[in-house]
C-alpha atoms as a PDB file:
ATOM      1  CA  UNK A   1     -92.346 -19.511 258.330  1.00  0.00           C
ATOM      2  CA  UNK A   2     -94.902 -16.657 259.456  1.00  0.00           C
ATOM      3  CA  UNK A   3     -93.006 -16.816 262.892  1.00  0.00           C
ATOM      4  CA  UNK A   4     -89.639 -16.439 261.968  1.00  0.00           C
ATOM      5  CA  UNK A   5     -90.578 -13.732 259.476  1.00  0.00           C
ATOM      6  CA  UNK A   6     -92.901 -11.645 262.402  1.00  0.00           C
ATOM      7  CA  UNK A   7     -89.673 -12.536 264.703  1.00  0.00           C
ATOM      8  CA  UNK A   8     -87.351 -11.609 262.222  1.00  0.00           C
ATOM      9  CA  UNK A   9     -89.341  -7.876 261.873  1.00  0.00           C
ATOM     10  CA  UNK A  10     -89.764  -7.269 265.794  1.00  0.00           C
ATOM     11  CA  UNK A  11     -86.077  -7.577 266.042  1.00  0.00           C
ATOM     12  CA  UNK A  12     -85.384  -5.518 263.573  1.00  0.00           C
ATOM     13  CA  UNK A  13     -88.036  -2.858 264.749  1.00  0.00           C
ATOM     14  CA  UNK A  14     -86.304  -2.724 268.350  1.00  0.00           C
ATOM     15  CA  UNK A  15     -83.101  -2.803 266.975  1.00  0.00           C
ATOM     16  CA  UNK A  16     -83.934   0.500 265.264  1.00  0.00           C
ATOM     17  CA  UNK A  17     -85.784   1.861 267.991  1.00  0.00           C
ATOM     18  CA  UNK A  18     -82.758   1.418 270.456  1.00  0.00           C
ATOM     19  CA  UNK A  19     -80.740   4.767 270.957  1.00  0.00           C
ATOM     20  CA  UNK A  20     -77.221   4.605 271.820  1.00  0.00           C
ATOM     21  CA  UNK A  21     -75.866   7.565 274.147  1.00  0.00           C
ATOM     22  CA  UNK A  22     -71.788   8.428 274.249  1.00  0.00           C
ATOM     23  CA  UNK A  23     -70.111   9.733 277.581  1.00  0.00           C
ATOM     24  CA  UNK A  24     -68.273  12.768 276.822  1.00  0.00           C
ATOM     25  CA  UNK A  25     -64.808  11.268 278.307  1.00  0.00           C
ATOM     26  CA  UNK A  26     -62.481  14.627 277.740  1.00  0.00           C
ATOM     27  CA  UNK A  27     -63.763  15.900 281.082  1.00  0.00           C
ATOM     28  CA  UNK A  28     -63.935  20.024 279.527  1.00  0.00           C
ATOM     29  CA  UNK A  29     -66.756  22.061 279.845  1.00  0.00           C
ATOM     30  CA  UNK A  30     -67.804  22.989 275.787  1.00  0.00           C
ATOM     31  CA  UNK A  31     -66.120  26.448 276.981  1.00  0.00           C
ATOM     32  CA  UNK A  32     -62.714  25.047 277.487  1.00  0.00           C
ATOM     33  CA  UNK A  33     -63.411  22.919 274.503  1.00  0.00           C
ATOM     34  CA  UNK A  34     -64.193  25.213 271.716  1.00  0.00           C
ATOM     35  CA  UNK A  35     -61.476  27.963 273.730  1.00  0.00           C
ATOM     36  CA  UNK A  36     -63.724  30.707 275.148  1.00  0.00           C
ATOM     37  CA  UNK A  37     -63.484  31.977 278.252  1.00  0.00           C
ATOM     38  CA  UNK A  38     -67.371  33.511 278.755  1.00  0.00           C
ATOM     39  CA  UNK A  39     -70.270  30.996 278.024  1.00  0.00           C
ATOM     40  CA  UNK A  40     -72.219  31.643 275.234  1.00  0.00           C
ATOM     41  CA  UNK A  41     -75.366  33.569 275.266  1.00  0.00           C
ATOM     42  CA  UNK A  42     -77.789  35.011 272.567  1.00  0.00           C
ATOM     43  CA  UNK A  43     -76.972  38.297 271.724  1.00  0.00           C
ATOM     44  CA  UNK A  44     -79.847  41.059 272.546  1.00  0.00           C
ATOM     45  CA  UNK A  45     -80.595  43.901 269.955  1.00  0.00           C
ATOM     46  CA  UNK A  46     -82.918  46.199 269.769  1.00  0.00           C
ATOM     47  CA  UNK A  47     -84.181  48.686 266.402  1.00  0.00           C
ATOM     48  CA  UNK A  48     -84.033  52.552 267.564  1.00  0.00           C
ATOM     49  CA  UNK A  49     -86.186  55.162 264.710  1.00  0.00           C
ATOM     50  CA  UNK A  50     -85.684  58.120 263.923  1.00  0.00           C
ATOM     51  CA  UNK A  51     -87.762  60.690 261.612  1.00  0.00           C
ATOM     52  CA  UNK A  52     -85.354  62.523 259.079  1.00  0.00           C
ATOM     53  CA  UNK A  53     -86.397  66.073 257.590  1.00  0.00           C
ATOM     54  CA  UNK A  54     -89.789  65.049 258.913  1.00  0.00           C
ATOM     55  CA  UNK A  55     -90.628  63.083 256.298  1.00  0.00           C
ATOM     56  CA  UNK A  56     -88.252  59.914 256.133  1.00  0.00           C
ATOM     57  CA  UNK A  57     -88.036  57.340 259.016  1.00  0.00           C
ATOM     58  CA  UNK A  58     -85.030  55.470 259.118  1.00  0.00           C
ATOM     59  CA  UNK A  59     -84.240  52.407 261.226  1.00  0.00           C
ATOM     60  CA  UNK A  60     -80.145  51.231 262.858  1.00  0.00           C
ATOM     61  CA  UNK A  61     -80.095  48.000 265.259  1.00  0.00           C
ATOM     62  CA  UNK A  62     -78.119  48.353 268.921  1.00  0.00           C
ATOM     63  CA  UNK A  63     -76.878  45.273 270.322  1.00  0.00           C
ATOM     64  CA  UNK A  64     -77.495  45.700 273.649  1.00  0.00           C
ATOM     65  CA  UNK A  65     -75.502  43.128 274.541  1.00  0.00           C
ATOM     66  CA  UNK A  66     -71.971  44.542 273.307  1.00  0.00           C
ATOM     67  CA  UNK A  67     -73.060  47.984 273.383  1.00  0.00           C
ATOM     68  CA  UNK A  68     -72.361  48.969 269.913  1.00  0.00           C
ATOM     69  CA  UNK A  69     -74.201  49.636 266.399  1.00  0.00           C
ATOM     70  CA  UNK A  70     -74.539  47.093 264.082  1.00  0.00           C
ATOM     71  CA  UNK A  71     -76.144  48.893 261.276  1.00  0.00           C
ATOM     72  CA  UNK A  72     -76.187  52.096 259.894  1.00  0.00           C
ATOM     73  CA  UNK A  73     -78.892  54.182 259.511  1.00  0.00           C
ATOM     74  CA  UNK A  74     -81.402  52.829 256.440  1.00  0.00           C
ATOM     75  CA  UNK A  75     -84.177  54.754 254.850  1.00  0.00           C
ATOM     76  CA  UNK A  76     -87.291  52.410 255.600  1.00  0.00           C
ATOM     77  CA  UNK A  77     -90.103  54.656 254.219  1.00  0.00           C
ATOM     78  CA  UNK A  78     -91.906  57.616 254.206  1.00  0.00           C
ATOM     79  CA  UNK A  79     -94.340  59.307 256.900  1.00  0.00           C
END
């Protein structure tokens, strides 16, 4: 009984362990699949400062990637 129990539980363990991979059978790229025509890529931004009246510093993000703000300015402290 000890044999067909251990059995039983090393089949079960490699049944679990076993990972089963699907072909993607459409043949599209995810581009054409999802509809875009450029691949997707992160998007780079950077933070440019600026000192107001000399005594605020205010903060407004560039994507540098579309070339356009995507912030306003914001108040971020005091000098």
């Amino acid at each position: 009984m000890k044999k067909l129990v251990s059995l039983f539980l090393v089949l079960v363990m490699c049944l679990s362990l076993s990972v089963t991979a699907f072909a993607d059978t459409t043949g599209k790229t995810p581009t054409e699949e999802f509809g875009t025509t450029e691949p997707t890529r992160w998007e780079e931004t950077e933070w440019y400062y600026r000192v107001v009246d000399n005594y605020y510093v205010q903060r407004r993000l560039w994507s540098c990637t579309y070339g356009y703000w995507l912030t306003e300015w914001e108040t971020i402290g005091h000098i």
